[in-house]
N, C-alpha and C. Protein backbone atom coordinates (compact mmCIF):
# COMPACT_ATOMS: atom_id res chain seq x y z
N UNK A 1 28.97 104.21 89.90
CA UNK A 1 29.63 105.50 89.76
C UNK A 1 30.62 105.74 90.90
N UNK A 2 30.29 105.47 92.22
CA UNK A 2 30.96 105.82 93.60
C UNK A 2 32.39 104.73 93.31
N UNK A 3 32.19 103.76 92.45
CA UNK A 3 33.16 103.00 92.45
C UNK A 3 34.45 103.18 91.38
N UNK A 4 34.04 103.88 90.08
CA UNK A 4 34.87 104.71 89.86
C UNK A 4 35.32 106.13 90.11
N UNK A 5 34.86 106.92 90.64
CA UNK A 5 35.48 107.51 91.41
C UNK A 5 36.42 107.07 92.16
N UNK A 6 36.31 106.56 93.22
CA UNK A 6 37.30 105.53 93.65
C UNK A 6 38.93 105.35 93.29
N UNK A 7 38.42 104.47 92.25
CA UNK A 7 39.27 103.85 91.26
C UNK A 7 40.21 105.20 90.60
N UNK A 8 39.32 106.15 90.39
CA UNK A 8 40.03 107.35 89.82
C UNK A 8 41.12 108.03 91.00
N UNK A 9 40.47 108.16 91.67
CA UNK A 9 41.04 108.56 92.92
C UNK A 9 42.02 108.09 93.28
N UNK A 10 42.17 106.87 93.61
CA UNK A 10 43.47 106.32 93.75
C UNK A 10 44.25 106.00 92.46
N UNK A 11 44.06 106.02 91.41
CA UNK A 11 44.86 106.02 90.17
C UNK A 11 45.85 107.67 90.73
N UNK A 12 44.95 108.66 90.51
CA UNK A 12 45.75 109.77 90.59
C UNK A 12 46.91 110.03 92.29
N UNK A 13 46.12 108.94 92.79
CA UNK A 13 46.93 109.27 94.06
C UNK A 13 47.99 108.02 94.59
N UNK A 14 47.94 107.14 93.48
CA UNK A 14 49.11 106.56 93.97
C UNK A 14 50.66 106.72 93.79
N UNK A 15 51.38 107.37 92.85
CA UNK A 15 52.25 108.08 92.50
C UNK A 15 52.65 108.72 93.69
N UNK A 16 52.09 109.46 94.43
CA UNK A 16 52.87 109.80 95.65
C UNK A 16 52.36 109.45 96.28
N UNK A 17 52.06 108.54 96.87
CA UNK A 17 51.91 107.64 97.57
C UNK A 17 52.98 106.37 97.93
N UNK A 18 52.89 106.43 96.66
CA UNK A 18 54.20 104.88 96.77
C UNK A 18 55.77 106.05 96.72
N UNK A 19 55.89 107.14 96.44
CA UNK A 19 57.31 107.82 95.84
C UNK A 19 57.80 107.48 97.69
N UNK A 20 59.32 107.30 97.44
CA UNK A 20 60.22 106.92 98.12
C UNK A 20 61.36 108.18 97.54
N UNK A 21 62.10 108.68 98.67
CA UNK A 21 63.40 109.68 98.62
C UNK A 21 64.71 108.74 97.74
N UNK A 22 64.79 109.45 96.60
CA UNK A 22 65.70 108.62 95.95
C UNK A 22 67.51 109.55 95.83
N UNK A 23 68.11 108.98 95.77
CA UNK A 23 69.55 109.44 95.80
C UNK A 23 69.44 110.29 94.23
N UNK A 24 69.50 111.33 94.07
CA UNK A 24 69.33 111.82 92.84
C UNK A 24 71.25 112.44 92.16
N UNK A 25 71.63 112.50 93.31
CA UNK A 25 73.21 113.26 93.08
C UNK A 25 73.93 113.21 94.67
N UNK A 26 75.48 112.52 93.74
CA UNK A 26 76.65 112.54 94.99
C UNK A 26 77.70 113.13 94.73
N UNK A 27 78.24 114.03 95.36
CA UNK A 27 79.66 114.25 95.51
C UNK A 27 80.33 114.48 96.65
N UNK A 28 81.61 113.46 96.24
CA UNK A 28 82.03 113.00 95.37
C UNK A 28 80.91 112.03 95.11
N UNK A 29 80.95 111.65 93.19
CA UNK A 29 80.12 110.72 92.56
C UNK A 29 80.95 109.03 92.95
N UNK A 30 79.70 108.70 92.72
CA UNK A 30 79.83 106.67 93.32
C UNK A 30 80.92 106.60 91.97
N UNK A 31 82.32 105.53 92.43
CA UNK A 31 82.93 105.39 91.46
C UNK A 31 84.21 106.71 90.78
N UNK A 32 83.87 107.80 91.60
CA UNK A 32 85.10 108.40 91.32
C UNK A 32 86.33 108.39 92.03
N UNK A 33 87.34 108.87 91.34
CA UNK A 33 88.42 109.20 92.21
C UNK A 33 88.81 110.59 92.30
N UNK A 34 89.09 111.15 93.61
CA UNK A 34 89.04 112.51 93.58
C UNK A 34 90.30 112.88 94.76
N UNK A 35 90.41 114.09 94.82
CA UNK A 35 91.40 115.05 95.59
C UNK A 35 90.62 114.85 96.57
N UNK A 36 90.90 114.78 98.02
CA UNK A 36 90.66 114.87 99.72
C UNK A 36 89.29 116.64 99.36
N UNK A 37 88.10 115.23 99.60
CA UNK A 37 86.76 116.17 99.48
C UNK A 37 86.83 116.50 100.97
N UNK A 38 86.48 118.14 101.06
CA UNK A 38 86.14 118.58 102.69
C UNK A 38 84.80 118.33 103.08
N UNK A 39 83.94 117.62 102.13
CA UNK A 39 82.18 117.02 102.29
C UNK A 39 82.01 116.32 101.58
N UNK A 40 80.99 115.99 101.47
CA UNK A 40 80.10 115.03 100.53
C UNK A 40 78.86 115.18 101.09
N UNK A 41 78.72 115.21 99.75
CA UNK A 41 76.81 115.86 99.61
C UNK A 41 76.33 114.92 98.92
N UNK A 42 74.94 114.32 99.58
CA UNK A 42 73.94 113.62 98.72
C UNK A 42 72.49 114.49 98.70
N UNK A 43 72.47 114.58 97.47
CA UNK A 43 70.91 115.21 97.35
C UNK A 43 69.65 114.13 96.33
N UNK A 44 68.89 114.21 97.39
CA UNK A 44 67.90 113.42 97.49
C UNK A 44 66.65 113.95 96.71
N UNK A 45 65.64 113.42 95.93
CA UNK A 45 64.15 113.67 95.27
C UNK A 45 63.44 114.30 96.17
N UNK A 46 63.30 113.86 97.83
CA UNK A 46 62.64 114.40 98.80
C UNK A 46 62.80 115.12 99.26
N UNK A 47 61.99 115.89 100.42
CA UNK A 47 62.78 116.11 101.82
C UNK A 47 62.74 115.60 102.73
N UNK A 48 63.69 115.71 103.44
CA UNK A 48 64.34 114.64 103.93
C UNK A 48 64.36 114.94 105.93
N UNK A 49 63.66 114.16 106.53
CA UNK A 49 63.26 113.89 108.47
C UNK A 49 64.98 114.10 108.64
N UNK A 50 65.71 115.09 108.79
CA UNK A 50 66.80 114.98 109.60
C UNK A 50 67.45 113.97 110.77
N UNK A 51 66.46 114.13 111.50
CA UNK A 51 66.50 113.75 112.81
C UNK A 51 66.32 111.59 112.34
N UNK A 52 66.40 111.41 111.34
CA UNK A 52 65.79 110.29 110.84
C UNK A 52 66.90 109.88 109.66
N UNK A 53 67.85 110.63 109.44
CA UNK A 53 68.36 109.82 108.15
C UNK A 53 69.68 110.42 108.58
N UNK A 54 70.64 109.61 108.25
CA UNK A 54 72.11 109.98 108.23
C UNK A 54 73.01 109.23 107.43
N UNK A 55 74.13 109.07 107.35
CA UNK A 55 75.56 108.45 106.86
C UNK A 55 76.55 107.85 107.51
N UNK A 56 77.05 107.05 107.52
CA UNK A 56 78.08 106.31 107.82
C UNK A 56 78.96 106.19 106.89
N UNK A 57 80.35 106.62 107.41
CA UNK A 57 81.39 106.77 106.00
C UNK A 57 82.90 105.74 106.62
N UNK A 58 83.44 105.09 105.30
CA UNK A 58 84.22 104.04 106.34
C UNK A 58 85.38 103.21 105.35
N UNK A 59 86.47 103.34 105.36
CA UNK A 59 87.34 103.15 104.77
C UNK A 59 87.72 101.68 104.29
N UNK A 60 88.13 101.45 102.84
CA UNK A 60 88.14 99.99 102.64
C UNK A 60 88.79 99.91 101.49
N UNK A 61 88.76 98.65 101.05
CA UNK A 61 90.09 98.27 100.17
C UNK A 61 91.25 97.61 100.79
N UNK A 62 91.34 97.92 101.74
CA UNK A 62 92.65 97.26 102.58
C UNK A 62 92.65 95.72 103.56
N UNK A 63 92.92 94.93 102.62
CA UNK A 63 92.77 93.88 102.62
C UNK A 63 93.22 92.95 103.71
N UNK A 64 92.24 92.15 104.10
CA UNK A 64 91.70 91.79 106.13
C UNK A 64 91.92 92.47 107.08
N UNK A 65 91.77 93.88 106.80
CA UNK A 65 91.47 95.14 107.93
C UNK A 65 90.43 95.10 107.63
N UNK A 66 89.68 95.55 109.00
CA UNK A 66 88.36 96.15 109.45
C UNK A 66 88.74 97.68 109.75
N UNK A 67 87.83 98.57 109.02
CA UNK A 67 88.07 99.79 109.62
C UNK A 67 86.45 100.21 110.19
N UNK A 68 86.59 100.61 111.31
CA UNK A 68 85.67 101.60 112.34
C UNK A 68 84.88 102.47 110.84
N UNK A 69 83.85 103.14 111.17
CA UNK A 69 82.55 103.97 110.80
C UNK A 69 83.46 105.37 111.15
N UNK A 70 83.87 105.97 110.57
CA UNK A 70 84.47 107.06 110.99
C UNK A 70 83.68 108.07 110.84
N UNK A 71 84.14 109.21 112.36
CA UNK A 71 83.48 110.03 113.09
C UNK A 71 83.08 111.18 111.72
N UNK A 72 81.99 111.22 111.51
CA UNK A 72 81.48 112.56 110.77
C UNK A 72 80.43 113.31 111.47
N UNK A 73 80.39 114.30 110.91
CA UNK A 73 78.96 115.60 111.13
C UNK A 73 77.83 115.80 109.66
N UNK A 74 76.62 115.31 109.99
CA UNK A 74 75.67 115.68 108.90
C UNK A 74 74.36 116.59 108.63
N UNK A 75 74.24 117.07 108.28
CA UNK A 75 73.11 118.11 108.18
C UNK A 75 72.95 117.80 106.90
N UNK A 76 71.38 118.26 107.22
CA UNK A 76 70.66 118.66 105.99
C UNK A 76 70.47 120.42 105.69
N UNK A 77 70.24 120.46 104.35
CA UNK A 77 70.18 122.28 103.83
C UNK A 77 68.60 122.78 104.31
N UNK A 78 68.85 123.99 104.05
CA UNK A 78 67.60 124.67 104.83
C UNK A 78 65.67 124.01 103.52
N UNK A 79 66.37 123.85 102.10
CA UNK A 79 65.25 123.26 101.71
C UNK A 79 65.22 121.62 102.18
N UNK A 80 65.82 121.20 102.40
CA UNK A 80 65.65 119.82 102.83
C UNK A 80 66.02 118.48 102.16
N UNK A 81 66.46 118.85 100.79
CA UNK A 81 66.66 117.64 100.24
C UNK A 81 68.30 116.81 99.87
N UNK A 82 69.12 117.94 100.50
CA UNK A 82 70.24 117.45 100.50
C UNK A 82 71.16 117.50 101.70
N UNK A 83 71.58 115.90 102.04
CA UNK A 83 72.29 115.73 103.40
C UNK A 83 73.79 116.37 103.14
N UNK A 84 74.35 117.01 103.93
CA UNK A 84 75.62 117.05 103.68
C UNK A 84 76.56 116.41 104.95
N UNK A 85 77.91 115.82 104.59
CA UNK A 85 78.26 115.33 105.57
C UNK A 85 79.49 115.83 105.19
N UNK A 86 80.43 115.78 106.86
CA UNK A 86 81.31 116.39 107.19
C UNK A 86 82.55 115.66 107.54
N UNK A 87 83.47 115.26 107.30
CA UNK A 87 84.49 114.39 108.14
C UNK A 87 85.19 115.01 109.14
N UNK A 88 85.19 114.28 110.04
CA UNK A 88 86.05 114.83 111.74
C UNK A 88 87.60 115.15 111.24
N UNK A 89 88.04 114.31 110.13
CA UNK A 89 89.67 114.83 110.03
C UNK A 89 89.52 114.56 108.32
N UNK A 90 90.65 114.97 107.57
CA UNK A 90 90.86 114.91 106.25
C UNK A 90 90.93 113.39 105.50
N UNK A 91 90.10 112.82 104.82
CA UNK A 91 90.36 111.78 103.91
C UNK A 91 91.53 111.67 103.78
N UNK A 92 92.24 110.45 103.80
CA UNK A 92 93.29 109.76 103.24
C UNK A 92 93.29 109.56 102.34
N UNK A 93 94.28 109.03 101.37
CA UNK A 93 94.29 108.49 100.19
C UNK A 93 93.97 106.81 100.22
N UNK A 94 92.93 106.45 99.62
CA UNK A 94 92.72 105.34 100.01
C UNK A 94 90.89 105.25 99.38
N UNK A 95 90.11 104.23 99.59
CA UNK A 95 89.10 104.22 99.14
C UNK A 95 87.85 103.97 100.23
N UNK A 96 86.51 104.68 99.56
CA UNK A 96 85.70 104.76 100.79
C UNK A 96 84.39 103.99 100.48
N UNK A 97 83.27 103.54 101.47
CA UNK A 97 82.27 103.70 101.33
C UNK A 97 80.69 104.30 102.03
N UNK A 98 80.28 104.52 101.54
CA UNK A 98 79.07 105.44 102.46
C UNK A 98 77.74 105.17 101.95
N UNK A 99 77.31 104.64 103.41
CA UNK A 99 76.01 103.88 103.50
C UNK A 99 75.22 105.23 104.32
N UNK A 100 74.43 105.28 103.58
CA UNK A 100 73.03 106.04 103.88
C UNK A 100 71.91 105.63 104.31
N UNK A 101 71.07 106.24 104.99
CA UNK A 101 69.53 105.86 105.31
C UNK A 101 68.97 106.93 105.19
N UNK A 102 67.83 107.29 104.59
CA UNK A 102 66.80 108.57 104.98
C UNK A 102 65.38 108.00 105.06
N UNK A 103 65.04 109.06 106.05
CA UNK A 103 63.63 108.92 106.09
C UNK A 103 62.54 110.50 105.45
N UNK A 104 61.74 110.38 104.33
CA UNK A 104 60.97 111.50 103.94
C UNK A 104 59.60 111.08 104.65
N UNK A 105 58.73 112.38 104.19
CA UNK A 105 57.35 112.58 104.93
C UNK A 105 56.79 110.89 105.00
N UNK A 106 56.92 110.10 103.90
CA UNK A 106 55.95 108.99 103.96
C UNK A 106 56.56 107.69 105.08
N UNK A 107 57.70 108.26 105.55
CA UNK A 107 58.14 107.87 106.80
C UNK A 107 58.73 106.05 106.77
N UNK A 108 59.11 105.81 105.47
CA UNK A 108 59.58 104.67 105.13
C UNK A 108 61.43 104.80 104.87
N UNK A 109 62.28 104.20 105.86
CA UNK A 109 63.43 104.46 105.82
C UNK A 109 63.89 103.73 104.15
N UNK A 110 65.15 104.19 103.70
CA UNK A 110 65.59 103.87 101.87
C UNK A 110 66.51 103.97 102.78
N UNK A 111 67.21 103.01 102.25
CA UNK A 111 68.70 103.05 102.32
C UNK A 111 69.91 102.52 101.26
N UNK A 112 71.05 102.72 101.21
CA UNK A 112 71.90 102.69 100.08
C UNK A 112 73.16 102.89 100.42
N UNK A 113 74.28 102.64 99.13
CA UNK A 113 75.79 102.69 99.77
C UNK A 113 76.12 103.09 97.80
N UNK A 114 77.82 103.54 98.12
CA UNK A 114 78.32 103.71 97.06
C UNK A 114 79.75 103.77 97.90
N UNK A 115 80.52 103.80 96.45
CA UNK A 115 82.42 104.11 96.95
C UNK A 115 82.43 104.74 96.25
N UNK A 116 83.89 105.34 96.47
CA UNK A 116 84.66 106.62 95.74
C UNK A 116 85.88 106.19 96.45
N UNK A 117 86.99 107.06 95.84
CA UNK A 117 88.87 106.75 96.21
C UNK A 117 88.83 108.73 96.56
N UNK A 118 90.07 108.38 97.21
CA UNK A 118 90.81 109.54 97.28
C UNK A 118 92.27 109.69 96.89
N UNK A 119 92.52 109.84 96.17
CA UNK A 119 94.30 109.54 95.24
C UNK A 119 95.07 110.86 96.02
């Protein structure tokens, strides 16, 4: 009997257990092209360790240039599940990408990338 219990027990408790902060919504969305965004917001399944997850945003397409991680500001919202990030000066026209990391309560960093253009 003690052994299903058990078994029950962790049936019902592995589901969050294993859940990981997933990218649920971006804007700008991965793959668009858009007008010079003054942010970009990713909102996440979790909430999300601030102090533990951020963005790196960084210009590309331009072929055998290296471009620098350009300077942004990110916060998260007062419920927690969406990072917002800020750029130090206005998007160019040109195309981007932005690599993410977060860390939620179960304290396992996710990380991820997408592009978008700016026309």
């Amino acid at each position: 009997m003690f052994r299903i219990v058990c078994a029950a027990t962790a049936l019902l408790l592995a589901p969050s257990a294993l859940a990981h902060p997933k990218l649920l919504a971006a804007t700008p969305a991965a793959d668009a092209a858009v007008a010079t965004p003054s942010r970009i917001d990713l909102r996440f399944s979790e909430k999300l360790m601030p102090k533990l997850s951020g963005v790196t945003l960084m210009m590309t397409g331009m072929a055998g240039m290296k471009h620098a991680p350009m300077p942004v500001a990110s916060t998260t919202t007062a419920e927690g599940s969406m990072l917002t990030v800020v750029p130090a000066k206005p998007l160019t026209a040109g195309s981007y990408r932005v690599d993410w990391h977060v860390v939620s309560a179960d304290t396992h960093r996710i990380a991820g990338s997408y592009a978008f253009s700016v026309r």
